[in-house]
C-alpha atoms as a PDB file:
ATOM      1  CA  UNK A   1     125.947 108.917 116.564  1.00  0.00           C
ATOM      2  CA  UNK A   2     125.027 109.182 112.655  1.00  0.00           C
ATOM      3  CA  UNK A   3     123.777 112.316 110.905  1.00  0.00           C
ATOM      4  CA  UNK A   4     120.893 111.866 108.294  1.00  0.00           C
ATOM      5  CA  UNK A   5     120.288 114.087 105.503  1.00  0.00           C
ATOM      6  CA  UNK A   6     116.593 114.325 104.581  1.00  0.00           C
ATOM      7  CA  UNK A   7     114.393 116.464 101.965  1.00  0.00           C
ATOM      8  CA  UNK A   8     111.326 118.034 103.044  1.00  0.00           C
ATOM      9  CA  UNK A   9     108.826 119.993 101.417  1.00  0.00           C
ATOM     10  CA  UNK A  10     108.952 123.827 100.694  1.00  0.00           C
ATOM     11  CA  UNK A  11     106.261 124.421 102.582  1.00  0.00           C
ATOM     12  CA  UNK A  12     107.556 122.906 105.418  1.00  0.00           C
ATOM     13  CA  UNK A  13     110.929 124.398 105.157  1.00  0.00           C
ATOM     14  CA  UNK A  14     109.263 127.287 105.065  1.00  0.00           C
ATOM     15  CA  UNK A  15     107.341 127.047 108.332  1.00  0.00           C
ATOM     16  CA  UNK A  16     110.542 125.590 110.025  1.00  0.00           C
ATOM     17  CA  UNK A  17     112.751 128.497 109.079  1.00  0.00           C
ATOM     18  CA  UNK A  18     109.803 131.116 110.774  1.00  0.00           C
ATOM     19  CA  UNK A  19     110.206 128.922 114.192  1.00  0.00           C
ATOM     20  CA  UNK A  20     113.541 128.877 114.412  1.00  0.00           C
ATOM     21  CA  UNK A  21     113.538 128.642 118.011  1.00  0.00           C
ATOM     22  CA  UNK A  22     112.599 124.421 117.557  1.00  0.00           C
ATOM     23  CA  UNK A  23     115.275 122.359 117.521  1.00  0.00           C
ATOM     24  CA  UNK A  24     113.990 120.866 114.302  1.00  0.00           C
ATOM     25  CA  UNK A  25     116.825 117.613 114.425  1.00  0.00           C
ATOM     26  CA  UNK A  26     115.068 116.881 117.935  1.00  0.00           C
ATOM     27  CA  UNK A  27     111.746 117.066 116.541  1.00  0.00           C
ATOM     28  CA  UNK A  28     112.487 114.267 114.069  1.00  0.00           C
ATOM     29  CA  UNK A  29     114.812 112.130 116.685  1.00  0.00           C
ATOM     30  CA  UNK A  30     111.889 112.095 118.590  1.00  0.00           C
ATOM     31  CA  UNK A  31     109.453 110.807 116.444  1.00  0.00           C
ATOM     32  CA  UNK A  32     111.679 108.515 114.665  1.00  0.00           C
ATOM     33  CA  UNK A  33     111.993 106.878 118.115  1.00  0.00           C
ATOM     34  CA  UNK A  34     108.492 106.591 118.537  1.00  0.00           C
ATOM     35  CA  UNK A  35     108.066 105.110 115.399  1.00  0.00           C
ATOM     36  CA  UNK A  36     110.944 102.374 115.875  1.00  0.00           C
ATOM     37  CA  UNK A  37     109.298 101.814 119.651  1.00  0.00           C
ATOM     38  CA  UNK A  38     105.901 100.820 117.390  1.00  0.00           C
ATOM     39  CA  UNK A  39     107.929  98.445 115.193  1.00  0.00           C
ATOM     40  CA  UNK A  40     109.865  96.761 118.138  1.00  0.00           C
ATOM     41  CA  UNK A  41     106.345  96.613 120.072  1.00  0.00           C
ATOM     42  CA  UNK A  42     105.005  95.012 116.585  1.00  0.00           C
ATOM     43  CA  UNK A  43     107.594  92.881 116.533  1.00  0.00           C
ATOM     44  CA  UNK A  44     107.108  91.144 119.689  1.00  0.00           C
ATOM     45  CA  UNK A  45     103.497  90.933 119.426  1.00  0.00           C
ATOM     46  CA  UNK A  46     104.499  88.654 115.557  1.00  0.00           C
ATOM     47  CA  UNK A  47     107.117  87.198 116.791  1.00  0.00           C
ATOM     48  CA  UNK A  48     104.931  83.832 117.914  1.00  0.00           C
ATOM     49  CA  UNK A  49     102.203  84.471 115.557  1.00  0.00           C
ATOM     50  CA  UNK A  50     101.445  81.634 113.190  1.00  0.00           C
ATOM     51  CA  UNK A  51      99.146  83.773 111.002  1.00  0.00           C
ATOM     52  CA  UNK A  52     100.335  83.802 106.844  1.00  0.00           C
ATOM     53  CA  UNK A  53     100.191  87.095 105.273  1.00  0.00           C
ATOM     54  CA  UNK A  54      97.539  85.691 103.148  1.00  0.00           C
ATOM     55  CA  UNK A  55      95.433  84.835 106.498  1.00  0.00           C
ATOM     56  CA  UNK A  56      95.958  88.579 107.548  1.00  0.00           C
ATOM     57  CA  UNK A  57      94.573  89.437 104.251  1.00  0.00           C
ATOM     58  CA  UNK A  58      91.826  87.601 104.429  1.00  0.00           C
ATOM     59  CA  UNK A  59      90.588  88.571 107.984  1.00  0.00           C
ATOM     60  CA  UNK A  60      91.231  92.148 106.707  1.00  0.00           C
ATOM     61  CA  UNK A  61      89.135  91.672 103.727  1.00  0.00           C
ATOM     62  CA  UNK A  62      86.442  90.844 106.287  1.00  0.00           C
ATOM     63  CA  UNK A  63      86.417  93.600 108.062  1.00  0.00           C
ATOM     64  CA  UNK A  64      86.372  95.727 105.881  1.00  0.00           C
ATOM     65  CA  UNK A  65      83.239  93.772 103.938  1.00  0.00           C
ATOM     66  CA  UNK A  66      81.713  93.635 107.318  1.00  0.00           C
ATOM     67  CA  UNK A  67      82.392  97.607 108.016  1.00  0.00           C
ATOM     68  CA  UNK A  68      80.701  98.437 104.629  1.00  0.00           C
ATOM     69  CA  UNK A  69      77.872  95.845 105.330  1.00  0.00           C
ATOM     70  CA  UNK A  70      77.176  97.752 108.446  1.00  0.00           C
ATOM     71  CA  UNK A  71      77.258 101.292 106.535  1.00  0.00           C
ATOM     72  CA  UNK A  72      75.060 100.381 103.963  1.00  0.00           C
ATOM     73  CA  UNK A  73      77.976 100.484 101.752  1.00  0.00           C
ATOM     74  CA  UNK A  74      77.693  96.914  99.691  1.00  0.00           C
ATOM     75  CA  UNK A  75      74.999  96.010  97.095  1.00  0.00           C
END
């Protein structure tokens, strides 16, 4: 297994070092897995896709005109 070395905040450190009792290292493994089970999920789903980055932008741009539309949000 590798070790990582990361920086966190003061604040955090802080609230880490007054629960001592959390295995802090299994905290992050965990969610570091989740977030690499997202990406390998994402992954599959684009694998096939035949969609440019520039046609994801533009149906993006659309929903977000269309969100605003809806709010009253556009001139």
């Amino acid at each position: 297994m590798s070790n990582l070395t990361m920086a966190v905040p003061e604040d955090l450190q802080e609230i880490m070092e007054r629960h001592k009792d959390i295995k802090w290292t299994e905290v992050a493994r965990q969610a570091m897995w989740q977030k690499a089970r997202k990406l390998e999920l994402m992954d599959k789903l684009l694998a096939k896709s035949e969609l440019t980055e520039e046609d994801a932008e533009a149906i993006g741009h659309k929903i977000k005109h269309g969100i605003a539309k809806r709010h009253g949000l556009t001139r």
